[in-house]
Every structure is written in structure tokens, then in C-alpha cells.
Protein backbone atom coordinates (compact mmCIF):
# COMPACT_ATOMS: atom_id res chain seq x y z
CA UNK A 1 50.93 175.83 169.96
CA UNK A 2 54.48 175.56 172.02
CA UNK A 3 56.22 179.47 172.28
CA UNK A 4 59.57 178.14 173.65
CA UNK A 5 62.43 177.10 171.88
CA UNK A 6 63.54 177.11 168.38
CA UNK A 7 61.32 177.04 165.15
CA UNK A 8 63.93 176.81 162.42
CA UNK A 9 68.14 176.59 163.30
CA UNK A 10 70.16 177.18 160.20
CA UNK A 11 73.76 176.97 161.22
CA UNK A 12 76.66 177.88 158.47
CA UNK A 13 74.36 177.07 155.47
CA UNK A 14 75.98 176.84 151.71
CA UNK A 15 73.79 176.59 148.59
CA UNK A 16 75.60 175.99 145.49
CA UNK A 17 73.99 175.67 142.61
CA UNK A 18 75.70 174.58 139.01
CA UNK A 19 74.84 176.70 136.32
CA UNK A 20 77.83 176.15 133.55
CA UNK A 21 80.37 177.25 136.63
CA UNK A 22 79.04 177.34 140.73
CA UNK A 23 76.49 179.99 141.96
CA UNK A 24 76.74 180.08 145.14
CA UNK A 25 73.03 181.31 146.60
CA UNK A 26 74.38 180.94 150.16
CA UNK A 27 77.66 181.09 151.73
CA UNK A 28 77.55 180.38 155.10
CA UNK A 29 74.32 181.39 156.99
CA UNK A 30 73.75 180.58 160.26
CA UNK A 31 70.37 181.93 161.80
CA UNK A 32 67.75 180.95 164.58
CA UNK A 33 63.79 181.50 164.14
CA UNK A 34 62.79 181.05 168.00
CA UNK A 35 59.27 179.85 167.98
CA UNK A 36 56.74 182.14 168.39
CA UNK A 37 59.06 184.80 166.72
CA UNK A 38 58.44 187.24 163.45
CA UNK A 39 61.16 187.79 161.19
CA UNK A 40 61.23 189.82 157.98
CA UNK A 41 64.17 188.59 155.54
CA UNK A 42 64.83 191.49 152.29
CA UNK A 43 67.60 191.82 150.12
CA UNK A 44 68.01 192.75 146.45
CA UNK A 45 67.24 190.45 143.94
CA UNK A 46 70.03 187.28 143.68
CA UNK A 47 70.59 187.81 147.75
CA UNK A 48 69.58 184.77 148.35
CA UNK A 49 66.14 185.05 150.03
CA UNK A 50 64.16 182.58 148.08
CA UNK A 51 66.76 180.05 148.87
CA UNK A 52 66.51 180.70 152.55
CA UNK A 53 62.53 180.08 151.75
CA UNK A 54 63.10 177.05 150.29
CA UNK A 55 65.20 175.34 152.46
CA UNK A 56 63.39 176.96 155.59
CA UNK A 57 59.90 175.32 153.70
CA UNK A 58 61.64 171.90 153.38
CA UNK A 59 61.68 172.59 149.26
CA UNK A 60 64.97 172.04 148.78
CA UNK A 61 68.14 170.71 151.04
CA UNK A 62 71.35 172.91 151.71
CA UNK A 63 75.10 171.74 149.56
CA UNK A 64 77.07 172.29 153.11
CA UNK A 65 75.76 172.79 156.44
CA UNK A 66 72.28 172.09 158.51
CA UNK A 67 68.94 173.09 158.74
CA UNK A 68 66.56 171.99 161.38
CA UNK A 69 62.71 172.68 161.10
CA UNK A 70 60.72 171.77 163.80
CA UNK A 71 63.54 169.41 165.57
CA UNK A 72 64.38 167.64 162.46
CA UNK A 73 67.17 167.82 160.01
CA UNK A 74 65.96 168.38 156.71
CA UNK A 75 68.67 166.78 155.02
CA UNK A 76 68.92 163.07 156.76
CA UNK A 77 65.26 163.16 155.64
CA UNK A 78 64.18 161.31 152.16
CA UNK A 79 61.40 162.98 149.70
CA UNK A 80 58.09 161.55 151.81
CA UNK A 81 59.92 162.36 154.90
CA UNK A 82 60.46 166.28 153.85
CA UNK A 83 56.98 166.29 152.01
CA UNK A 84 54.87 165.25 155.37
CA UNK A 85 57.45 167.31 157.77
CA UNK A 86 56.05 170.56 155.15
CA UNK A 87 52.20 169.48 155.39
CA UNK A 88 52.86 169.10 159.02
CA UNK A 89 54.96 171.97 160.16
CA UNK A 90 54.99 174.56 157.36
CA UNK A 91 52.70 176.76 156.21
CA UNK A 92 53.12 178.97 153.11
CA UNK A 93 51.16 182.01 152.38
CA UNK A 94 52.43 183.34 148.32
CA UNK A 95 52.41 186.46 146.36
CA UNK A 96 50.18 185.21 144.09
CA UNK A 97 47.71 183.00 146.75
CA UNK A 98 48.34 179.56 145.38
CA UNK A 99 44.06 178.83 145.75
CA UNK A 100 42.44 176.56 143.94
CA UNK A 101 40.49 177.71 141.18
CA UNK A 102 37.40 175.46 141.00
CA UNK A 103 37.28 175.11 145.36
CA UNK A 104 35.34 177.55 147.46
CA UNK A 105 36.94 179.57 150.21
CA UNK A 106 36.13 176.79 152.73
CA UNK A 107 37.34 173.24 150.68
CA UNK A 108 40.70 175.47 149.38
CA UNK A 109 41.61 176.20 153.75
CA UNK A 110 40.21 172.47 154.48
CA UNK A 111 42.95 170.94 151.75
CA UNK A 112 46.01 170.80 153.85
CA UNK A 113 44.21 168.58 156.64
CA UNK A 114 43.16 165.67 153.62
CA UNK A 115 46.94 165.11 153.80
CA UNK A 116 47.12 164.68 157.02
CA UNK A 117 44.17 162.00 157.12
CA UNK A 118 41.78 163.98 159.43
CA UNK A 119 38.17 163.40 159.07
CA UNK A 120 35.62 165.57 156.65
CA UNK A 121 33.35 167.26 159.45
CA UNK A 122 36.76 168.38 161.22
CA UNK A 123 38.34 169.82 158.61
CA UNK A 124 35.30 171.76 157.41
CA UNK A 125 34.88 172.82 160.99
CA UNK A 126 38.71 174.04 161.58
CA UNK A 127 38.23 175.99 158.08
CA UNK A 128 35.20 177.61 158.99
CA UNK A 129 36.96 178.80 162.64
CA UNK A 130 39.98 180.14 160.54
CA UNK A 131 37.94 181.85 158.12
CA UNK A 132 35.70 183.36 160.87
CA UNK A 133 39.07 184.63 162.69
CA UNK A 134 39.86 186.11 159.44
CA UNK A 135 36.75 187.97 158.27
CA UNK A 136 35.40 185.75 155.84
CA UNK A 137 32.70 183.60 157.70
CA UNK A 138 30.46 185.47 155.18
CA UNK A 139 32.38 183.80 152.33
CA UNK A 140 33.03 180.10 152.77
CA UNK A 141 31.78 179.25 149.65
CA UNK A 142 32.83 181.67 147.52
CA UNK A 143 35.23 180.87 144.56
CA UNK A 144 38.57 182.63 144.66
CA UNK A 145 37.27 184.58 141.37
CA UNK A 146 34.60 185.72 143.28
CA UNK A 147 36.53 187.22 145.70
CA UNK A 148 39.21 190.04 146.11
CA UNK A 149 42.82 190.06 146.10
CA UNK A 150 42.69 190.78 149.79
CA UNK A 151 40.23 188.39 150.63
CA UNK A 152 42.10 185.54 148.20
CA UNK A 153 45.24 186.49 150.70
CA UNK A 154 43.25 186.13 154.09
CA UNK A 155 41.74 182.56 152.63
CA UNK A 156 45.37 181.90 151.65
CA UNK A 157 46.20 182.80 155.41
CA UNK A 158 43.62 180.75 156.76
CA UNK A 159 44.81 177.91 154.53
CA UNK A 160 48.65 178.37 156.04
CA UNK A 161 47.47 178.07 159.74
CA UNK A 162 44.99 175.16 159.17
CA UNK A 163 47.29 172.47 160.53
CA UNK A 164 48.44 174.35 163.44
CA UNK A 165 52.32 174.91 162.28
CA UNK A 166 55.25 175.74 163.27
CA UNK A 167 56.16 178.10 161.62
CA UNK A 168 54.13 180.42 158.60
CA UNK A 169 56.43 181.70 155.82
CA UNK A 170 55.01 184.23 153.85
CA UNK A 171 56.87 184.93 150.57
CA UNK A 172 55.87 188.97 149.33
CA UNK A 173 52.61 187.97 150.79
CA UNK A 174 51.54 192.15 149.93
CA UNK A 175 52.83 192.43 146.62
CA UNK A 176 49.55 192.26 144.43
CA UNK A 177 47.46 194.04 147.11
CA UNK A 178 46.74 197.77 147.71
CA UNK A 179 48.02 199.71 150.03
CA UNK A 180 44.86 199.58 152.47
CA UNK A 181 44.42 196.06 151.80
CA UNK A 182 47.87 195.30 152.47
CA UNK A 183 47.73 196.41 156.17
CA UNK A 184 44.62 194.62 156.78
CA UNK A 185 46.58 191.27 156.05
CA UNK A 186 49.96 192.84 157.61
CA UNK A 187 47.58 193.63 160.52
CA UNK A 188 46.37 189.70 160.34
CA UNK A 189 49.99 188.64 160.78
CA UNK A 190 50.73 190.83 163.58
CA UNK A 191 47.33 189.49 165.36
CA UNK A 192 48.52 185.54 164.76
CA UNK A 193 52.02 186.48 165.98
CA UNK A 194 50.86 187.83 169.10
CA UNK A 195 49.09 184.65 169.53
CA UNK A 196 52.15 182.28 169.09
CA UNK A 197 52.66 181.73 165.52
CA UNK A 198 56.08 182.01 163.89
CA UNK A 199 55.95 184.31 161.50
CA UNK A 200 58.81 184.38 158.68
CA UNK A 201 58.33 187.13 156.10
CA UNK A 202 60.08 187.52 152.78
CA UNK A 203 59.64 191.04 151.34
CA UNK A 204 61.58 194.12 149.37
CA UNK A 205 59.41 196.59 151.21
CA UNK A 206 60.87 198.01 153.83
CA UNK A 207 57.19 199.40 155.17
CA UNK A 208 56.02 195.48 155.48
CA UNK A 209 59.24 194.29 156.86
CA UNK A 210 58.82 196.51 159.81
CA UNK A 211 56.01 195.24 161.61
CA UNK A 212 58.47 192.58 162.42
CA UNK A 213 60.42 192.21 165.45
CA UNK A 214 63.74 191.88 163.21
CA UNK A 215 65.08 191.90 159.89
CA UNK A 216 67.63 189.74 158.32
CA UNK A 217 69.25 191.64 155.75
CA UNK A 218 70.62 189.22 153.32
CA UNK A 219 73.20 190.07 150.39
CA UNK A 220 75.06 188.01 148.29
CA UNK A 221 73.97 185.22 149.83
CA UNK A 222 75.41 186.29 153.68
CA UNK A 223 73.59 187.72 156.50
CA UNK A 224 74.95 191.55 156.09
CA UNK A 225 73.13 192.38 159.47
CA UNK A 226 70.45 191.62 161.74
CA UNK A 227 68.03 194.76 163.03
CA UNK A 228 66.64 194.55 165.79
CA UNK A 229 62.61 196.26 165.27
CA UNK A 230 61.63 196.02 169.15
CA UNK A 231 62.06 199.04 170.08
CA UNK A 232 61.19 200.57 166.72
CA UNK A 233 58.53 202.52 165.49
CA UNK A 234 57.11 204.46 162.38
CA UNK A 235 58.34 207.24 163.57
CA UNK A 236 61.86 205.63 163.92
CA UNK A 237 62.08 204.28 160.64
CA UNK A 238 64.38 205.99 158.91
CA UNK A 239 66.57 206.65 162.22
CA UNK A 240 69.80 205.71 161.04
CA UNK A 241 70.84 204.03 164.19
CA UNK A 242 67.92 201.63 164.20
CA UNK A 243 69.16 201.18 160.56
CA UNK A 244 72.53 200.30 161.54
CA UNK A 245 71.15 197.67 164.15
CA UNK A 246 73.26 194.56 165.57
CA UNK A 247 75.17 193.03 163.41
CA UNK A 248 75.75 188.73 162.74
């Protein structure tokens, strides 16, 4: 997996949606994702972080503006052109897991590869690594119902990283989890990261978003600021310089 240069370039970004009169969900972002990076976005609700998921995720395609995933410009791109740029270069872990009820552990983290036309016996295989790297070799063919939330979110993880990509957006990815749970995933992300995946992280806690290397505080659909998290620490969390870190 390449570590140099950019993941995801979003330069001056507008979302408008029409809803009786224009919302406008984002108002000029411009933002860089270097590969191999880990970024936490928050914001209050209506900030416009689900739209930055969405367009990031190749979802949806900005009003005014550009955003590049991977090298390519998501809006010169038609539907099939967006849809196998996703199942190529994105991978989504949710909130609520997103698994396949009636697929074990191992056919729900082989999916993404049927897509991409590779063979049976090596997308079993590449599961079965993933799911070994995540602590689950002992349940490949479990059912999602017959497993935890934790371990639902670690096959979700498993699922994400299957087709080697680009970039991993997680959307709340600890939000139905306990607390020790929770940092055995947040732990998983941090491990990944540190061995080249970009890691993109949508969350309202402040706790999760700081095992990043940088949040992107969004409001009203503008960057407000970016903090910088390299330096920082638990014990520096509620320093009020780190909170006041470089602006954009």
C-alpha cells in the first residue's frame, strides 16, 4: 500500500442542497487527507460531516468545487465509474456494521472482492488473513447474531480493508460499543494506521477523535480549525492551547 502523496484533495468544496429554499451543507472546504494519514472530522449535528463522508466515499458529488479520491475527480466520473472507484479505493466501516445477516464472518469480509472479479479460494484466503489480524480466526463462520457488537465491528473492519484501499472512512464506528470494547477497535485503527492505511474518522466524541493525528473541526459547513494531535496526549487533552490548535 503506497504512504506518499495524497489520499483525498478537497479544494473549496460547496454542497447545496434544495429543500423549499438552498441548504447549504458546505461552503467552501478545501482539505488534504495525505495517504497514510488519520484524521478525525466532529462537529455538531448539521456541520456538515456526513456530507464530507459522502463525497469523500464517492456517494454523492459536490454543487461547486473538486474532490479527488485516489487521483480521480469524482465528479467527471458517471455512476459505474464512482461505484467501482468506491469498491476499489474506499472502504467504509458504520455505526451500525452494515453485515450481512444470513453470511458468516468470513463470506460477509470476502463480499467486497466478488465485485472486483477475484477468484473464490483468494477471497476466502484474504478474509481469513484479515480476520486472523483482527482476532477472529476463531470465528469465520459465525453469523453476525452470533457474535458481539465488538466483534460485528472488527468483521466490519476486516470487511473495509479487504481490497487493500486507499483510504478507510469510519463513520461513529464506536457509537453502539462499550467503553472497553470501543478501545479495542480504536486500538485496531491505530494498529492499521501505523501500517499505512488512511484512516478518516467521523465522530462527536472527543475521547475517539484523539487517537488521531488531527482533527477537522467542522461547523456550519466550514472548516472552523484544524488541531494538530501529534504532539498530544491524554494528559494534554483538555490543554487549552492544544485546543486552540492551527487554524485553516
Amino acid at each position: 500500500m503506497a504512504t506518499t502523496g495524497t489520499a483525498v484533495s478537497l479544494e473549496n468544496v460547496r454542497k447545496t442542497y434544495q429543500l423549499g429554499e438552498p441548504v447549504h451543507a458546505l461552503d467552501g472546504v478545501s482539505l488534504e487527507v495525505p495517504r497514510g494519514s488519520y484524521t478525525a472530522i466532529m462537529g455538531p449535528s448539521g456541520s456538515g460531516k456526513s456530507t464530507v463522508m459522502n463525497l469523500v466515499g464517492c456517494l454523492d458529488t459536490p454543487t461547486d468545487g473538486t474532490v479527488v479520491v485516489d487521483g480521480q475527480d469524482v465528479a467527471t466520473l458517471d455512476d459505474r465509474e464512482r461505484t467501482r472507484l468506491r469498491g476499489s479505493t474506499v472502504g467504509f466501516v458504520f455505526q451500525t456494521f452494515n453485515l450481512m445477516p444470513r453470511l458468516t464472518a468470513i463470506e460477509n469480509v470476502a463480499m467486497p472482492q466478488l465485485f472486483q472479479g477475484t477468484s473464490r479460494g483468494v477471497r476466502r484466503e484474504r478474509a481469513r488473513e484479515l480476520l486472523e489480524e483482527v482476532g477472529l480466526g476463531d470465528r469465520t463462520d459465525h453469523l453476525p447474531n452470533e457474535l458481539s457488537g465488538g466483534q460485528r465491528q472488527r468483521v466490519a473492519l476486516a470487511r473495509a480493508l479487504v481490497n487493500d484501499p486507499a483510504i478507510v472512512l469510519a463513520d461513529e464506528p464506536s457509537g453502539n460499543l462499550d467503553t472497553e470494547t470501543e478501545a479495542d477497535v480504536l486500538d485496531l485503527f491505530e494498529r492499521f494506521h501505523e501500517a499505512g492505511t488512511t484512516m478518516v474518522v467521523v465522530t462527536h466524541e472527543r475521547h475517539v477523535a484523539k487517537r488521531a493525528e488531527r482533527i477537522v473541526h467542522l461547523l456550519d459547513g466550514k472548516i472552523e480549525r484544524i488541531e494538530s494531535l501529534e504532539r498530544a496526549g491524554p494528559e494534554t487533552e483538555e490543554d487549552p492551547t492544544t485546543e486552540r490548535g492551527p487554524g485553516y
